[in-house]
PDB file of N, CA and C in Angstrom:
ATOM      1  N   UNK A   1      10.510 -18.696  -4.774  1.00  0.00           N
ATOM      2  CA  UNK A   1      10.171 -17.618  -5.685  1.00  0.00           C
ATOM      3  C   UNK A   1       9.487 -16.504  -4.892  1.00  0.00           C
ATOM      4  N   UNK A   2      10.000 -14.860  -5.485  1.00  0.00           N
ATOM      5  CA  UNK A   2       9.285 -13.993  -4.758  1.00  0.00           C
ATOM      6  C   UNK A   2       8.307 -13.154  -5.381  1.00  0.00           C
ATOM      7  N   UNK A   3       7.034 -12.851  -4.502  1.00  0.00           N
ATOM      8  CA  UNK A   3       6.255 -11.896  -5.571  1.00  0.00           C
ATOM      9  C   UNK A   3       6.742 -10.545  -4.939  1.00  0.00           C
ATOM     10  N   UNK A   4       6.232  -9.685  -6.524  1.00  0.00           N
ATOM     11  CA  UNK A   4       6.298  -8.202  -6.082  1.00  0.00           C
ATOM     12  C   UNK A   4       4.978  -7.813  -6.479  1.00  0.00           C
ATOM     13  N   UNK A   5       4.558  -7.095  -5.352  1.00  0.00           N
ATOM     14  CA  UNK A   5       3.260  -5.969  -5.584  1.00  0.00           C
ATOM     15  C   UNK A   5       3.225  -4.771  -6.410  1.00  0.00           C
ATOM     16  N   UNK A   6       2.779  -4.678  -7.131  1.00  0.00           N
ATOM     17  CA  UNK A   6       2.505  -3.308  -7.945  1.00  0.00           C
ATOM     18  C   UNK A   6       1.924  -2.489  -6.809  1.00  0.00           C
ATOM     19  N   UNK A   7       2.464  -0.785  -7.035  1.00  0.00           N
ATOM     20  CA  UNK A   7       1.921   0.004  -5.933  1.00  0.00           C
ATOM     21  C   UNK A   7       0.256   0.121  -5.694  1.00  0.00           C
ATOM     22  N   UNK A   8       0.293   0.209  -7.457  1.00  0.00           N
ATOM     23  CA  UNK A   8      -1.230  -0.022  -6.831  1.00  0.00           C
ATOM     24  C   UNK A   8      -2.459  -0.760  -6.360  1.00  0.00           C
ATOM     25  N   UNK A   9      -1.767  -2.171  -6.222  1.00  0.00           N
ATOM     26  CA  UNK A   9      -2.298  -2.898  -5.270  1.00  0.00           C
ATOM     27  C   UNK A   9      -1.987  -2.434  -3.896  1.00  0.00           C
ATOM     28  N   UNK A  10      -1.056  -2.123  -3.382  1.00  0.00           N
ATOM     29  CA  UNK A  10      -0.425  -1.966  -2.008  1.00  0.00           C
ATOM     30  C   UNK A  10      -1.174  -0.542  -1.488  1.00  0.00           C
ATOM     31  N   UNK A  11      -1.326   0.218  -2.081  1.00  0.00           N
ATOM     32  CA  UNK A  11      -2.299   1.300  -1.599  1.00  0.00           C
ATOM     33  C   UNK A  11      -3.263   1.279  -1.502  1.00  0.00           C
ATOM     34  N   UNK A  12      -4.274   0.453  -2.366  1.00  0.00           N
ATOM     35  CA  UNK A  12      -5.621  -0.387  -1.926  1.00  0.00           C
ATOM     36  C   UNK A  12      -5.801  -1.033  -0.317  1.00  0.00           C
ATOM     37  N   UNK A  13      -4.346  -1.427  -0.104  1.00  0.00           N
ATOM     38  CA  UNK A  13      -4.414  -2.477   1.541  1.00  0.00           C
ATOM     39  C   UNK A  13      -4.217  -1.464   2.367  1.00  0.00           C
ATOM     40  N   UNK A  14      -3.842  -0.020   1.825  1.00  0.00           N
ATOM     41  CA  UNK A  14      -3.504   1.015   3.324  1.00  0.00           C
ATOM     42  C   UNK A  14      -4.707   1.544   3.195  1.00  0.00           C
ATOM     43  N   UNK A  15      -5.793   1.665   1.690  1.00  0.00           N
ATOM     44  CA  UNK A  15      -6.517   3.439   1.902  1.00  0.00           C
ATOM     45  C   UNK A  15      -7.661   2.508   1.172  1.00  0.00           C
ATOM     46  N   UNK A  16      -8.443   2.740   1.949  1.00  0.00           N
ATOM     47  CA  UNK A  16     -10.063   1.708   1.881  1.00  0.00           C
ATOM     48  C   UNK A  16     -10.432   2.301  -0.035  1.00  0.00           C
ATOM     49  N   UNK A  17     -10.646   1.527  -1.187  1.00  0.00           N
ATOM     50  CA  UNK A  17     -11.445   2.284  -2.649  1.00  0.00           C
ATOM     51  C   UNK A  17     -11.647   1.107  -2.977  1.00  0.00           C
ATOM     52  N   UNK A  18     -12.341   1.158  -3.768  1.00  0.00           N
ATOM     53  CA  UNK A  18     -12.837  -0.458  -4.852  1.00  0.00           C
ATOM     54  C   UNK A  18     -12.164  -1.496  -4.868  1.00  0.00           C
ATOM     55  N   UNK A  19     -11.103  -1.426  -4.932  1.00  0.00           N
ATOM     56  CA  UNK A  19     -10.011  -2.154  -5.366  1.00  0.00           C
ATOM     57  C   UNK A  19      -9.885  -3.424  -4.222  1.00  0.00           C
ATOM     58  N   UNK A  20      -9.353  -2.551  -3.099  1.00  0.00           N
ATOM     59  CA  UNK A  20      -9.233  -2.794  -1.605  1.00  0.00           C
ATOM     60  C   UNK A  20      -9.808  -4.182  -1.639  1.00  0.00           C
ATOM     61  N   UNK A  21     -10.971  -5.297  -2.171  1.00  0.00           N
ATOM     62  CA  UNK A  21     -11.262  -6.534  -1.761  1.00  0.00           C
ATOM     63  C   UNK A  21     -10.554  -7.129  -2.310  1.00  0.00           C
ATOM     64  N   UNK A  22     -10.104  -7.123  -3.749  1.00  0.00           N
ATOM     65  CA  UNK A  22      -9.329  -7.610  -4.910  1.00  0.00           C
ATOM     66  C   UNK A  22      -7.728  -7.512  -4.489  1.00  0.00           C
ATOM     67  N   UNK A  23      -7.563  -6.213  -4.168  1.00  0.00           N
ATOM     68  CA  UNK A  23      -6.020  -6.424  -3.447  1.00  0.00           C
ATOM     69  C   UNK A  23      -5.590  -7.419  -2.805  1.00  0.00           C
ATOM     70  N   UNK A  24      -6.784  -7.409  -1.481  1.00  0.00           N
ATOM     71  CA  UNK A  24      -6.514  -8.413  -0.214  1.00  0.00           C
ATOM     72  C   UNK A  24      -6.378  -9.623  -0.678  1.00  0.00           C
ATOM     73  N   UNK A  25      -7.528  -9.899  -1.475  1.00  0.00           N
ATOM     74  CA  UNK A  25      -7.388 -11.334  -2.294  1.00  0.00           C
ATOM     75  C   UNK A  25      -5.916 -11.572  -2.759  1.00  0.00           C
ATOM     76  N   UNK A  26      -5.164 -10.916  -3.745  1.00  0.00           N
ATOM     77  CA  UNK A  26      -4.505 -10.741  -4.654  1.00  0.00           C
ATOM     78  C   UNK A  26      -2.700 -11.040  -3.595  1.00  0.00           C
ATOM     79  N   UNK A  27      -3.003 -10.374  -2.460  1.00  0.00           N
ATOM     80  CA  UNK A  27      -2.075 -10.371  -1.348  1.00  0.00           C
ATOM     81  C   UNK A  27      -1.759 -11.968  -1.106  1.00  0.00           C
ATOM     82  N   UNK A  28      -3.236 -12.043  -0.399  1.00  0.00           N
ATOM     83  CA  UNK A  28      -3.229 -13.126   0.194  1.00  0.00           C
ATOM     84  C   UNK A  28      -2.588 -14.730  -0.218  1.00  0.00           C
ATOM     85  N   UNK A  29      -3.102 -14.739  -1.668  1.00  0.00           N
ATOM     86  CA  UNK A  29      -3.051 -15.409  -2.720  1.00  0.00           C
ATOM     87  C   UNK A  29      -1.094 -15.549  -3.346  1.00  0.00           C
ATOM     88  N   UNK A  30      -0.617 -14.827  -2.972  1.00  0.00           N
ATOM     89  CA  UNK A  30       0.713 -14.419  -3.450  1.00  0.00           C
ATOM     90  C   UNK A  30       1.864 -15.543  -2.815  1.00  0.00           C
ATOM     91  N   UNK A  31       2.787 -15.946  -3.518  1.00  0.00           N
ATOM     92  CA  UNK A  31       3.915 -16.691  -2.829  1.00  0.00           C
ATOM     93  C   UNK A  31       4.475 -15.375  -1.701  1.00  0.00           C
ATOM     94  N   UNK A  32       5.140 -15.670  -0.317  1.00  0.00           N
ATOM     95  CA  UNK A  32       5.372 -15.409   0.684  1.00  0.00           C
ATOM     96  C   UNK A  32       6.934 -15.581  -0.052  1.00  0.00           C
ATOM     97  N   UNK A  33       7.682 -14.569   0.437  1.00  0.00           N
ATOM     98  CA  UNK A  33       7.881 -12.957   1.009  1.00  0.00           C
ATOM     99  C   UNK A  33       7.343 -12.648  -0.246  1.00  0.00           C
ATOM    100  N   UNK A  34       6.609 -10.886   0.271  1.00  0.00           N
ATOM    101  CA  UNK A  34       6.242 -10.337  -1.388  1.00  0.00           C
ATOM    102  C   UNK A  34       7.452  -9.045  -1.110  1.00  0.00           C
ATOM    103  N   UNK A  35       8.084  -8.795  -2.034  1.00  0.00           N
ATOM    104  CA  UNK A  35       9.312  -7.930  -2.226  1.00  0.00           C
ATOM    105  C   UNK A  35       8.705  -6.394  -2.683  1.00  0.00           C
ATOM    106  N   UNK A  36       9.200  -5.521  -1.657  1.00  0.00           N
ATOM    107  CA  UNK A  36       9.700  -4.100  -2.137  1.00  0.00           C
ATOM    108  C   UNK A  36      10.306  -3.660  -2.163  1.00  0.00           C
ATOM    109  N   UNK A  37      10.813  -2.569  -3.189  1.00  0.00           N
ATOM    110  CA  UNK A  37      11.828  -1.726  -2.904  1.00  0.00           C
ATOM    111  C   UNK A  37      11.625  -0.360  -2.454  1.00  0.00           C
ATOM    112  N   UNK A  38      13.161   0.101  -2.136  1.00  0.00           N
ATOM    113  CA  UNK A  38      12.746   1.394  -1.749  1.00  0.00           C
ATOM    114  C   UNK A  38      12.154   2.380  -2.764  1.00  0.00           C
ATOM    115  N   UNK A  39      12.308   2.124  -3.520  1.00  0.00           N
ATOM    116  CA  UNK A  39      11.427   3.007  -4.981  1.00  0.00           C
ATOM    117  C   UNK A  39      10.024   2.932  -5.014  1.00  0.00           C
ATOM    118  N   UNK A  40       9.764   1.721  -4.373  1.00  0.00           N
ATOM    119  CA  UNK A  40       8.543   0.857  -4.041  1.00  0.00           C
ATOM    120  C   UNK A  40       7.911   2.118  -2.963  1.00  0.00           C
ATOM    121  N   UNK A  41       8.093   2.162  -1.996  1.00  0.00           N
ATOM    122  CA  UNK A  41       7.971   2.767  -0.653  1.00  0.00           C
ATOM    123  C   UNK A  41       8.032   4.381  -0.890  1.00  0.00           C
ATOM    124  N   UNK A  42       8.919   4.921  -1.791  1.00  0.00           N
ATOM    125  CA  UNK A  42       8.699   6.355  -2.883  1.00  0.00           C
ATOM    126  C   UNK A  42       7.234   6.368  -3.012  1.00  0.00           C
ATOM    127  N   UNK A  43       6.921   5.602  -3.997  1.00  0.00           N
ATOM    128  CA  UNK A  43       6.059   5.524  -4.906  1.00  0.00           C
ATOM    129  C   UNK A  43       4.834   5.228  -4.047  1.00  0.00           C
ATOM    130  N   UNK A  44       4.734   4.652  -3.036  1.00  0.00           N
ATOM    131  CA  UNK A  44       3.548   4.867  -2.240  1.00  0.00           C
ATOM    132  C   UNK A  44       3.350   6.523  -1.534  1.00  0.00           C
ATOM    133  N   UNK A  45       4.184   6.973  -0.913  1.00  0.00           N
ATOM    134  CA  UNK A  45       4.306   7.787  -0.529  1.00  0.00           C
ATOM    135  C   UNK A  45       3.709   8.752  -1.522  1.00  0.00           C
ATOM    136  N   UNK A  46       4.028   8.960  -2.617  1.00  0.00           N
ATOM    137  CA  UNK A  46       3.730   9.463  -3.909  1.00  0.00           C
ATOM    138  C   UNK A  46       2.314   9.134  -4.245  1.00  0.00           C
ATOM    139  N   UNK A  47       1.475   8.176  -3.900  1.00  0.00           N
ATOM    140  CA  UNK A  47      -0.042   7.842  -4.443  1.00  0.00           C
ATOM    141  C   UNK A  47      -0.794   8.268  -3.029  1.00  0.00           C
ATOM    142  N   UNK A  48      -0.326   8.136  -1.894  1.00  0.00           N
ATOM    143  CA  UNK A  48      -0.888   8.407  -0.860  1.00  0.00           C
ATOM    144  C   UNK A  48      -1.267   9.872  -1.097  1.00  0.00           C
ATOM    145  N   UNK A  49      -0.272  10.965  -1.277  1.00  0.00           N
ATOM    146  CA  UNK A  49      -0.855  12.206  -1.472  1.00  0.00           C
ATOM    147  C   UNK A  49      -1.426  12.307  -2.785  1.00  0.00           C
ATOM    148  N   UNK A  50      -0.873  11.793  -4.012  1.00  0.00           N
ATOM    149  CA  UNK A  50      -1.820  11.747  -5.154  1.00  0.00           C
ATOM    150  C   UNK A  50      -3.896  11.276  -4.475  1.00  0.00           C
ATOM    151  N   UNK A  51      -3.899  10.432  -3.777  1.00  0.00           N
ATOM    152  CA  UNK A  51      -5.523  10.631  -3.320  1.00  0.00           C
ATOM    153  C   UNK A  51      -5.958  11.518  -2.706  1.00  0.00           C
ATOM    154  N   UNK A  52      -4.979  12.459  -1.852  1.00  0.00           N
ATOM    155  CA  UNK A  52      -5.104  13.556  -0.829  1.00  0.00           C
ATOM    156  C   UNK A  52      -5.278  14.822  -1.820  1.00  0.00           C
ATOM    157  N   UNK A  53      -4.640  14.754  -2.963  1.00  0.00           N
ATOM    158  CA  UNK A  53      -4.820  15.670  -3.947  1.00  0.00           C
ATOM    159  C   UNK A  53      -6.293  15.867  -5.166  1.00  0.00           C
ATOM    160  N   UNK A  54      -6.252  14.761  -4.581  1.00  0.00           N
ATOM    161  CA  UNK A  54      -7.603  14.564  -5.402  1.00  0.00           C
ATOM    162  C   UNK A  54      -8.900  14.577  -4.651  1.00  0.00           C
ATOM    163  N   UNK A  55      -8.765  14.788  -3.561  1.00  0.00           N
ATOM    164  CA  UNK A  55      -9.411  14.644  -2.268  1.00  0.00           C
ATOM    165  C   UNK A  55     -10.467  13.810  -2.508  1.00  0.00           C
ATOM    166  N   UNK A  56      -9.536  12.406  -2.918  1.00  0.00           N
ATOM    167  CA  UNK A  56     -10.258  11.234  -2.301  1.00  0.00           C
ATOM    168  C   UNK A  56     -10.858  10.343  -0.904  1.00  0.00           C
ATOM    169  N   UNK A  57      -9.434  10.995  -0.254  1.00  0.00           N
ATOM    170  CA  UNK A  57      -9.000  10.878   1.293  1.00  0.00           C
ATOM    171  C   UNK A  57      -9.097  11.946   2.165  1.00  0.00           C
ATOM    172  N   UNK A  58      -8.739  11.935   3.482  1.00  0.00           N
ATOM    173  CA  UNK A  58      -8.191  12.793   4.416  1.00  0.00           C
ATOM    174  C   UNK A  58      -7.045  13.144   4.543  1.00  0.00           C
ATOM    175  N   UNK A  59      -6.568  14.143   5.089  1.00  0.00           N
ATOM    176  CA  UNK A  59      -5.163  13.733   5.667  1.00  0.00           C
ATOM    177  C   UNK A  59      -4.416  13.217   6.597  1.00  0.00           C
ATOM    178  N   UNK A  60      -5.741  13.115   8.055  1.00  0.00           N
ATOM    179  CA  UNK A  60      -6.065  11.862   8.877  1.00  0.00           C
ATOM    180  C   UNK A  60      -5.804  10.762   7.811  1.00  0.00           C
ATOM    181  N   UNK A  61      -6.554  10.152   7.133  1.00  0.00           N
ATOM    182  CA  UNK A  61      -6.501   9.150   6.675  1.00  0.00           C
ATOM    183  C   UNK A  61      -4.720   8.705   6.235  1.00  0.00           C
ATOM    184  N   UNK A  62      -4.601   9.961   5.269  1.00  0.00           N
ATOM    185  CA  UNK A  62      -3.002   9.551   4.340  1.00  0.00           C
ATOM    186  C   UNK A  62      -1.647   9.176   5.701  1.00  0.00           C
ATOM    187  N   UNK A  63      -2.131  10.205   6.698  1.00  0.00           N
ATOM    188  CA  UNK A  63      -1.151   9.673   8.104  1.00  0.00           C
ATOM    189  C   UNK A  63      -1.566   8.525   8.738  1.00  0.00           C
ATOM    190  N   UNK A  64      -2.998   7.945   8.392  1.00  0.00           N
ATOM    191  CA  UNK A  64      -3.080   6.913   9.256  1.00  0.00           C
ATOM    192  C   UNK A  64      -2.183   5.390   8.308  1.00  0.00           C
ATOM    193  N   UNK A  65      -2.566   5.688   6.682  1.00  0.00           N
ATOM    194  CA  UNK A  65      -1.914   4.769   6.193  1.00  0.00           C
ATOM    195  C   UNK A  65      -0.683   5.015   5.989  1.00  0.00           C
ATOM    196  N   UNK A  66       0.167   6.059   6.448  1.00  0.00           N
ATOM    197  CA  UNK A  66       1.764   5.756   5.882  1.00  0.00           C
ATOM    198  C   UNK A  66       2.095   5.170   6.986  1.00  0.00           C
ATOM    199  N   UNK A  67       1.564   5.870   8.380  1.00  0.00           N
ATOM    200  CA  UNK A  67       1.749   4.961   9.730  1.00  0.00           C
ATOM    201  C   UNK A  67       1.623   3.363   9.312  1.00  0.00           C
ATOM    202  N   UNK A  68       1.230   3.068   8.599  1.00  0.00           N
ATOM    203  CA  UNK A  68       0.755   0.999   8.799  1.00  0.00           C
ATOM    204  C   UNK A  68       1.541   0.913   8.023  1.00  0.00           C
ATOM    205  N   UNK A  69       1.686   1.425   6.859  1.00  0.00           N
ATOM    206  CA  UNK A  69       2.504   1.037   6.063  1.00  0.00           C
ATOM    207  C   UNK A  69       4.074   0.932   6.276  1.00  0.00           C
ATOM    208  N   UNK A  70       4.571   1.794   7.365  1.00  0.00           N
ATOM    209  CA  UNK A  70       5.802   1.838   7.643  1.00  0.00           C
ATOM    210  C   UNK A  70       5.899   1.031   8.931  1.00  0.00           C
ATOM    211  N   UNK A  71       5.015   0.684   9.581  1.00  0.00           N
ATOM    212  CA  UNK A  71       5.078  -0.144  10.915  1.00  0.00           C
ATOM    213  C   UNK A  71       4.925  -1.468   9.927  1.00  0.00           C
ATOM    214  N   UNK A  72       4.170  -1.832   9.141  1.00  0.00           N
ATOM    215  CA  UNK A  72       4.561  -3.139   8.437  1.00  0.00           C
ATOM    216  C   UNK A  72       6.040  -3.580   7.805  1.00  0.00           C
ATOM    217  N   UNK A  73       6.129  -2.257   6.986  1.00  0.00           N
ATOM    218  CA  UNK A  73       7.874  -2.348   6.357  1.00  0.00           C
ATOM    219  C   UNK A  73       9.170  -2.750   8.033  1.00  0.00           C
ATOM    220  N   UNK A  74       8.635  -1.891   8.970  1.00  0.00           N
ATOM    221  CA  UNK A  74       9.917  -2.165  10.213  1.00  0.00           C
ATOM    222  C   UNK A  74       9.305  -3.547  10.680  1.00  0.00           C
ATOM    223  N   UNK A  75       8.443  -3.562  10.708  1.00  0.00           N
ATOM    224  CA  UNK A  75       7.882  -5.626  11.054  1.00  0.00           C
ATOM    225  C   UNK A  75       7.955  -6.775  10.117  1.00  0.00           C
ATOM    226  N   UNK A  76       8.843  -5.941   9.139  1.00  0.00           N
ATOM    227  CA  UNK A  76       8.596  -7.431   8.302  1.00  0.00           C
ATOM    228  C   UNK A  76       7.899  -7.894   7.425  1.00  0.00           C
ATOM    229  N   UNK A  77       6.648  -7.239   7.599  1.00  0.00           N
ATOM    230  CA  UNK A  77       5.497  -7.654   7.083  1.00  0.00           C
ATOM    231  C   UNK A  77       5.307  -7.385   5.258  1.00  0.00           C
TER     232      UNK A  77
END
């Protein structure tokens, strides 16, 4: 069986906010592979600047997490 992450767990694990301990938990905790799609990977892209817009973040920051986030997606991870 596979899990899928809601985005907004998955943006918690790239961009440090409240959430971020509960995610990891929530990750961790999950049956192995957890499934995305490419709509999936949209839609982050899409919340990453939604925090940049809200200037929750940096934009250092939003490049540092699409960087992990896409070096995880080409690893597998």
């Amino acid at each position: 069986m596979r899990s899928y992450a809601d985005t907004s767990v998955l943006v918690s694990l790239y961009v440090l906010d409240n959430n971020s301990a509960r995610a990891a938990a929530l990750i961790k905790s999950a049956t192995l592979p957890i499934s995305i799609t490419r709509f999936s990977e949209a839609e982050m892209t899409n919340a990453f600047y939604l925090r940049l817009l809200r200037e929750e973040v940096t934009s250092a920051q939003i490049g540092a997490a699409q960087s992990w986030f896409q070096e995880d997606i080409d690893n597998g991870i």
